[in-house]
Each structure stands twice: as structure tokens, then as C-alpha cells.
Protein backbone atom coordinates (compact mmCIF):
# COMPACT_ATOMS: atom_id res chain seq x y z
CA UNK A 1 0.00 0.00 0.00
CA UNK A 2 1.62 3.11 -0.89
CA UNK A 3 1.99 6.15 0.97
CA UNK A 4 4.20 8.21 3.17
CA UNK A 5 5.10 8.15 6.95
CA UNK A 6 5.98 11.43 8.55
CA UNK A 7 5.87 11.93 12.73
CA UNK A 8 7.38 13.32 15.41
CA UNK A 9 6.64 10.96 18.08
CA UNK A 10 7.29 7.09 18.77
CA UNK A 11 5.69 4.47 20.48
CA UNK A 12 6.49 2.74 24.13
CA UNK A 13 5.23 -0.03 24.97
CA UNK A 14 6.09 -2.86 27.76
CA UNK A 15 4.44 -5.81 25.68
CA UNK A 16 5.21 -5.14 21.84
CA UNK A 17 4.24 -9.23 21.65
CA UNK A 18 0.52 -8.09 22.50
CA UNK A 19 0.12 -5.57 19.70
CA UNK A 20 -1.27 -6.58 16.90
CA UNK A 21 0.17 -4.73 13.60
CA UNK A 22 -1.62 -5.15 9.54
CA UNK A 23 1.45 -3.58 7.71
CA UNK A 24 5.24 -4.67 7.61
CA UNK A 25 7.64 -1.52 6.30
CA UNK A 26 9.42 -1.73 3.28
CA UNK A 27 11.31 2.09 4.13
CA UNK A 28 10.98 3.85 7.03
CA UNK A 29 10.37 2.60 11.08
CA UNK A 30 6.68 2.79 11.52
CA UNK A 31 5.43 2.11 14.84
CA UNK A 32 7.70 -0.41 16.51
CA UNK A 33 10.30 -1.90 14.46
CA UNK A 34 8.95 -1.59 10.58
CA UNK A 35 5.89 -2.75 11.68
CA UNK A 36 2.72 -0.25 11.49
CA UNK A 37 -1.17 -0.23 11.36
CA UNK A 38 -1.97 -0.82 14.27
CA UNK A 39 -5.26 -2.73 15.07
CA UNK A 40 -7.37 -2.67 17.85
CA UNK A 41 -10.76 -3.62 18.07
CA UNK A 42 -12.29 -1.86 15.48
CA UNK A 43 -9.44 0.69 15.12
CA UNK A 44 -7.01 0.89 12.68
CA UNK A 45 -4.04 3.60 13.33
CA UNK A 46 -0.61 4.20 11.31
CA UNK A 47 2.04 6.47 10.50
CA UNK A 48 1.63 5.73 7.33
CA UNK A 49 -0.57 8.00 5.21
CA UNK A 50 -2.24 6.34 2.36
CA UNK A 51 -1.77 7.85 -0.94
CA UNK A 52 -5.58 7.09 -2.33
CA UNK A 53 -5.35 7.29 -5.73
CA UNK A 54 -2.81 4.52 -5.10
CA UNK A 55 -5.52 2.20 -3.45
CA UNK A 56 -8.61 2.19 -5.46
CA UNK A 57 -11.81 1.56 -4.14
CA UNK A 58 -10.34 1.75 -0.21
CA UNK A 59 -12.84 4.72 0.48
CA UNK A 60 -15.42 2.40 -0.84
CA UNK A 61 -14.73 -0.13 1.78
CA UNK A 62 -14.19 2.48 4.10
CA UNK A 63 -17.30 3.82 3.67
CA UNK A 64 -18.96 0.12 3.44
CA UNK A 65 -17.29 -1.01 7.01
CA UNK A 66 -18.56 2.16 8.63
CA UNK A 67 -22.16 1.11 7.14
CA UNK A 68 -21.66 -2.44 8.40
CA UNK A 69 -20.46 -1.64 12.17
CA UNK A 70 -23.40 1.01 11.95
CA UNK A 71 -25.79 -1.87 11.13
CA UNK A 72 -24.40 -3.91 14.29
């Protein structure tokens, strides 16, 4: 998934085996050790910013997902 990372923090954590990340880093650190996206419940939160045009049709899933957790 293309895109760009850019941030001016980093992430501590005490149990990096209990986090669950959806992307591996081919440049750049991401969250904790090339590894970003993190997922939590229903949450979904990078350093990474998608470049959309790049990813076609993820706003339609977005936008789908929301509609589905809405329905729940």
C-alpha cells in the first residue's frame, strides 16, 4: 500500500508481543520496528498515510465497514 510516513513521536510499549500490527515496512520505522497499522478492536491507526489514488476503491470499503459496524 503506498503512501508516506511522517511523525514526530514514537511508540512505548512494555508488551510489543501483545500488539497486533496489519502492515510490515518496506522504508521507514513505523510504529515499533517496521511494523505499522496498528489494530485494535475496530481501530485501525498508522504512520503511514495512504496515498488514495494509489488504493482504489479503499474509500469504498471504508465507507462500506462504517455502514456495516453502523448496522451492528
Amino acid at each position: 500500500m503506498p503512501g508516506h510516513e511522517f511523525h514526530y513521536s514514537r511508540c512505548v510499549t512494555d508488551a510489543p508481543e501483545s500488539l497486533q500490527f496489519a502492515l510490515a515496512m518496506h522504508r521507514g520505522g513505523g510504529m515499533l520496528d517496521s511494523r505499522d497499522g496498528l489494530v485494535a478492536n475496530r481501530t485501525f491507526a498508522a504512520y503511514n498515510h495512504i496515498h488514495a489514488l494509489a488504493v482504489p476503491g479503499w474509500a469504498t470499503r471504508f465507507v462500506a465497514a462504517a455502514e456495516a459496524y453502523r448496522a451492528s
